[in-house]
Protein backbone atom coordinates (compact mmCIF):
# COMPACT_ATOMS: atom_id res chain seq x y z
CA UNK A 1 75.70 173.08 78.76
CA UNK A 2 77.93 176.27 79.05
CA UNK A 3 79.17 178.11 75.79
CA UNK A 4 83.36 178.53 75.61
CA UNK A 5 83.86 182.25 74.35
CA UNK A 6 87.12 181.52 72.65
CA UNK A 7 87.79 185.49 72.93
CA UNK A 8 87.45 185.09 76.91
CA UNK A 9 90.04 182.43 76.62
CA UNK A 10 92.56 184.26 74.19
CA UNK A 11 92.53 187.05 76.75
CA UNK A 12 93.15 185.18 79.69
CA UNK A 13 95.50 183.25 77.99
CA UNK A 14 97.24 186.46 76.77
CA UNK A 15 96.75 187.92 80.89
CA UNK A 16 98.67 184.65 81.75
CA UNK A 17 101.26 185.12 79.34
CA UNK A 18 102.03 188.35 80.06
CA UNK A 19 101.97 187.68 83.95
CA UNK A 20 104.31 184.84 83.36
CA UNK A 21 106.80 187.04 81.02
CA UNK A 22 107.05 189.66 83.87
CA UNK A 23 107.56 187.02 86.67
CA UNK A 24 110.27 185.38 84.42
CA UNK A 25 111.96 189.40 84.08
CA UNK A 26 111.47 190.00 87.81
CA UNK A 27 113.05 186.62 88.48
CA UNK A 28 116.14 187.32 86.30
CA UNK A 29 116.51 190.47 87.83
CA UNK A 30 116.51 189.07 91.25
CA UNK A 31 119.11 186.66 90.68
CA UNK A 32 121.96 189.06 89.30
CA UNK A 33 120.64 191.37 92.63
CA UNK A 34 121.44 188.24 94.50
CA UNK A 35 124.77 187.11 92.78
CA UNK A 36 125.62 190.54 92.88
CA UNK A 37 124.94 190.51 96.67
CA UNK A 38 126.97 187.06 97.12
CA UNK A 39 130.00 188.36 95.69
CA UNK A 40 129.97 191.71 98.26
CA UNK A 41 129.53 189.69 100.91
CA UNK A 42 132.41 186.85 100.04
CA UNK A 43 134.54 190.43 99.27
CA UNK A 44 133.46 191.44 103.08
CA UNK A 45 134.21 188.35 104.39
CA UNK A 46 137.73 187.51 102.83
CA UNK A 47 138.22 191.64 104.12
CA UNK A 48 137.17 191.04 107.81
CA UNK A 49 139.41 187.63 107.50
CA UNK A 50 142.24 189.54 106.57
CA UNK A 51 141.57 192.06 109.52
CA UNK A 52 141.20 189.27 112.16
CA UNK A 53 144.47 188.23 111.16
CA UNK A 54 145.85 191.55 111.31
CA UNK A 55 144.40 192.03 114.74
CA UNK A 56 145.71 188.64 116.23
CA UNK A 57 149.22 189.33 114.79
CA UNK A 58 148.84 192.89 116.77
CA UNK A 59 147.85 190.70 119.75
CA UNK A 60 150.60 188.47 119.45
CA UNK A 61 152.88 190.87 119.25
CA UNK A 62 151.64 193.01 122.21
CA UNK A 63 151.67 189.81 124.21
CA UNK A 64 155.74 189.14 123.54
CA UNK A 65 156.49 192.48 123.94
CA UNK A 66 154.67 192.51 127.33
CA UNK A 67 156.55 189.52 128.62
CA UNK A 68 159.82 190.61 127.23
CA UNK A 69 159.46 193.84 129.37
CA UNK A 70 158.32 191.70 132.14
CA UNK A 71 161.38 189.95 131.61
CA UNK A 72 163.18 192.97 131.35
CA UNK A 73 161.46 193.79 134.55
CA UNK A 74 162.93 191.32 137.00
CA UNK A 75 166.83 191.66 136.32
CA UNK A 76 168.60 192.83 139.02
C-alpha cells in the first residue's frame, strides 16, 4: 500500500491553484483584447459603409452627368 504525503498534495494543490488563478487573469485579459478588437472592427466597418456609399453616390453622379453631356452631345 502506498503512503499519501499530505505535503506533496498541499503543493500540488497550491501548483494547481496558482495555474488556475493565472489562466483565469490571462482569460480576462483576453476578452477585453477581444471586445476591444470587436468594437474597432464594427467602427471600421460602419467607416468603409459610409465610404461605399460615398463612392456609389460619386458613381451615380458621374454616370448622369455623362449622359447629360451625351445628351448635350447630339443636339443639332
Amino acid at each position: 500500500m502506498t503512503e499519501f504525503d499530505i505535503e506533496q498534495f498541499e503543493a500540488r494543490l497550491k501548483a494547481l491553484v496558482d495555474a488556475y488563478e493565472r489562466l483565469k487573469t490571462d482569460y480576462r485579459s483576453l476578452q477585453a483584447t477581444l471586445e476591444a478588437e470587436q468594437r474597432k472592427n464594427e467602427h471600421t466597418r460602419q467607416r468603409l459603409g459610409r465610404i461605399i456609399e460615398r463612392i456609389r453616390a460619386l458613381e451615380t453622379q458621374a454616370e448622369d452627368s455623362g449622359s447629360d453631356n451625351n445628351y448635350r452631345g447630339s443636339e443639332p
